[in-house]
C-alpha atoms as a PDB file:
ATOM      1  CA  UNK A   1       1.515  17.431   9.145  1.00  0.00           C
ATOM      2  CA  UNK A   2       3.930  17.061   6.453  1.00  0.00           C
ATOM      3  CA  UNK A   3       1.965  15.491   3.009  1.00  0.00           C
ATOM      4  CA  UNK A   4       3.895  13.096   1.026  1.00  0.00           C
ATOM      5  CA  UNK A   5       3.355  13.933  -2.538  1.00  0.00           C
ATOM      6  CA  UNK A   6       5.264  10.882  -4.216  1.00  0.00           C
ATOM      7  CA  UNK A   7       3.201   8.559  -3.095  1.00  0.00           C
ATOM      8  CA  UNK A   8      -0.206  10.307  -4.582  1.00  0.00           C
ATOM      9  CA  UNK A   9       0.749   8.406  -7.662  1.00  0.00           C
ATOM     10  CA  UNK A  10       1.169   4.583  -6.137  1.00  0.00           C
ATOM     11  CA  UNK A  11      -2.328   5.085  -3.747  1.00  0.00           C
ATOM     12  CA  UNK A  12      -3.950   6.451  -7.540  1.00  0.00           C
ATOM     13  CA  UNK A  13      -2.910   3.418  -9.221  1.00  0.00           C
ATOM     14  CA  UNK A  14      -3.716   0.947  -7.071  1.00  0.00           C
ATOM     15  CA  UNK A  15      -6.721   2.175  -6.163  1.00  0.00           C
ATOM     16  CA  UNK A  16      -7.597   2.389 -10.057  1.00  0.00           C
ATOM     17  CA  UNK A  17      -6.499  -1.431  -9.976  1.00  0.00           C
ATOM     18  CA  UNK A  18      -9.193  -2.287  -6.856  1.00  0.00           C
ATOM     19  CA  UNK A  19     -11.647  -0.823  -8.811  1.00  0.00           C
ATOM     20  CA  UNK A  20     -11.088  -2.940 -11.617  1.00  0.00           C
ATOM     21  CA  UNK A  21     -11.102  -5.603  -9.922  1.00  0.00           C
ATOM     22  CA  UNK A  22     -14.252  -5.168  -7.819  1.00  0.00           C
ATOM     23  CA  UNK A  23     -12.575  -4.523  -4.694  1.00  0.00           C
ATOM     24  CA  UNK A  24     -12.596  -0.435  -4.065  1.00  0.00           C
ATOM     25  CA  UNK A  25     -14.707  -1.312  -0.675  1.00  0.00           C
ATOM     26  CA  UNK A  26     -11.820  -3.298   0.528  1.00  0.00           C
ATOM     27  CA  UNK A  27      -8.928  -1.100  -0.581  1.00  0.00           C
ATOM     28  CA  UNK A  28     -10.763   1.769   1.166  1.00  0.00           C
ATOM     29  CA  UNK A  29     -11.093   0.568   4.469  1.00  0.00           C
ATOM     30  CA  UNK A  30      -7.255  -0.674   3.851  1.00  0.00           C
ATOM     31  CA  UNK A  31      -6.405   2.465   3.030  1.00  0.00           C
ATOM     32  CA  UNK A  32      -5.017   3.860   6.274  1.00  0.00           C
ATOM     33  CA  UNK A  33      -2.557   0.651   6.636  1.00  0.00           C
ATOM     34  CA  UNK A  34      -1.183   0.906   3.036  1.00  0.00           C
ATOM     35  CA  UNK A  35      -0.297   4.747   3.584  1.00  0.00           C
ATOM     36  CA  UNK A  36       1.147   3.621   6.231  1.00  0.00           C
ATOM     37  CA  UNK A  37       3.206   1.132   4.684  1.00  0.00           C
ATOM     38  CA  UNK A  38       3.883   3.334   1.716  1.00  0.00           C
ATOM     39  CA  UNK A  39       5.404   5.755   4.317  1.00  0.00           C
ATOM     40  CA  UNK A  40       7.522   3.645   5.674  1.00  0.00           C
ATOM     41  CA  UNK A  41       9.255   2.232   2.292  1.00  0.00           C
ATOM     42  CA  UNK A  42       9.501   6.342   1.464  1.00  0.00           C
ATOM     43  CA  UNK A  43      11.485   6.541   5.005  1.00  0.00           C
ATOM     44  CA  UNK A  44      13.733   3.460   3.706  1.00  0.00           C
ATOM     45  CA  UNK A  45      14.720   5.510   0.348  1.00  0.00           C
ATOM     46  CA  UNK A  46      12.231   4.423  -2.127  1.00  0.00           C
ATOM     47  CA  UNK A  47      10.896   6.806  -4.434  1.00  0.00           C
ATOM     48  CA  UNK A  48      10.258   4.929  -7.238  1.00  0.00           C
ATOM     49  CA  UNK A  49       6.274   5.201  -7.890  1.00  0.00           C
ATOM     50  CA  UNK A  50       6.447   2.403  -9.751  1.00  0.00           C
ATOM     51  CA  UNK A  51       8.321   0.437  -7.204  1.00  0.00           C
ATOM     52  CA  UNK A  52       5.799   2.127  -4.765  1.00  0.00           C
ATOM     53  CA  UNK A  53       2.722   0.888  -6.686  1.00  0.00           C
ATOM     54  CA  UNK A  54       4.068  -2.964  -7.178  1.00  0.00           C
ATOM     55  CA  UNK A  55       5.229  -2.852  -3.101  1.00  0.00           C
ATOM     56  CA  UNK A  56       1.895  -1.152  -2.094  1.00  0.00           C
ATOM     57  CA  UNK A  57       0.115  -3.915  -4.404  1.00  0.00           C
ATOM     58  CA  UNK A  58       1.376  -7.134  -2.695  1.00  0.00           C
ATOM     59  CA  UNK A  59       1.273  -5.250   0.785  1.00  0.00           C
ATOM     60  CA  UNK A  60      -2.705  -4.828   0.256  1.00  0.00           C
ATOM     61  CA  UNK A  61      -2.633  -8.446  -1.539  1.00  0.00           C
ATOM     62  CA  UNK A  62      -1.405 -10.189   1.806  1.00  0.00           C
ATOM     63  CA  UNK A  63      -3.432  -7.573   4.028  1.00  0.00           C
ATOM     64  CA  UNK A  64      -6.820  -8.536   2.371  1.00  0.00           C
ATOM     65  CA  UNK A  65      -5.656 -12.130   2.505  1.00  0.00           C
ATOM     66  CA  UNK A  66      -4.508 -12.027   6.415  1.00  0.00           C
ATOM     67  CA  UNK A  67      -1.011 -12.656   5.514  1.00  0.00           C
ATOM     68  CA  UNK A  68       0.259  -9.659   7.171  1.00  0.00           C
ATOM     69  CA  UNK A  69      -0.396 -10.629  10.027  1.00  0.00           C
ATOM     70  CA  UNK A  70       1.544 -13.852  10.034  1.00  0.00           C
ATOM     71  CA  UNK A  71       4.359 -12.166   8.004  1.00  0.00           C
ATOM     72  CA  UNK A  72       7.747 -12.821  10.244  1.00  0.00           C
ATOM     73  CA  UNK A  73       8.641  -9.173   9.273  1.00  0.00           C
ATOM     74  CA  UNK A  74       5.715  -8.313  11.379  1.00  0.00           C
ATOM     75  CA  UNK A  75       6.279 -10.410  14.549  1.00  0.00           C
ATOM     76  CA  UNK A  76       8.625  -7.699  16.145  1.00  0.00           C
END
């Protein structure tokens, strides 16, 4: 399995900002989504860590809120 390093940065900050915020037992069982998420904006082009970490922040934002789930991006 191939590792994608530019994206150890995004997951690090973010998870530094769950922590701060009293969250880190959410973002961990999130975790596996996110990456996954994070993958797929990598596969689009984006390398960006700091476009990563902002993305990867609202992505966990509407997946800890249930918003993903009625997102019309997701309804495919």
């Amino acid at each position: 399995m191939v590792q994608i390093t530019v994206l150890e940065t995004p997951i690090a900050r973010i998870k530094e900002t769950c922590e701060l915020t009293g969250i880190a037992d959410k973002f961990d069982r999130a975790l596996p989504e996110l990456e996954t998420f994070l993958e797929v904006q990598v596969a689009k082009g984006e390398v960006r860590e700091t476009r990563l970490t902002f993305d990867g922040l609202c992505y966990l934002r509407r997946l800890l809120t249930g918003a993903v789930l009625q997102s019309p991006e997701n309804a495919e």
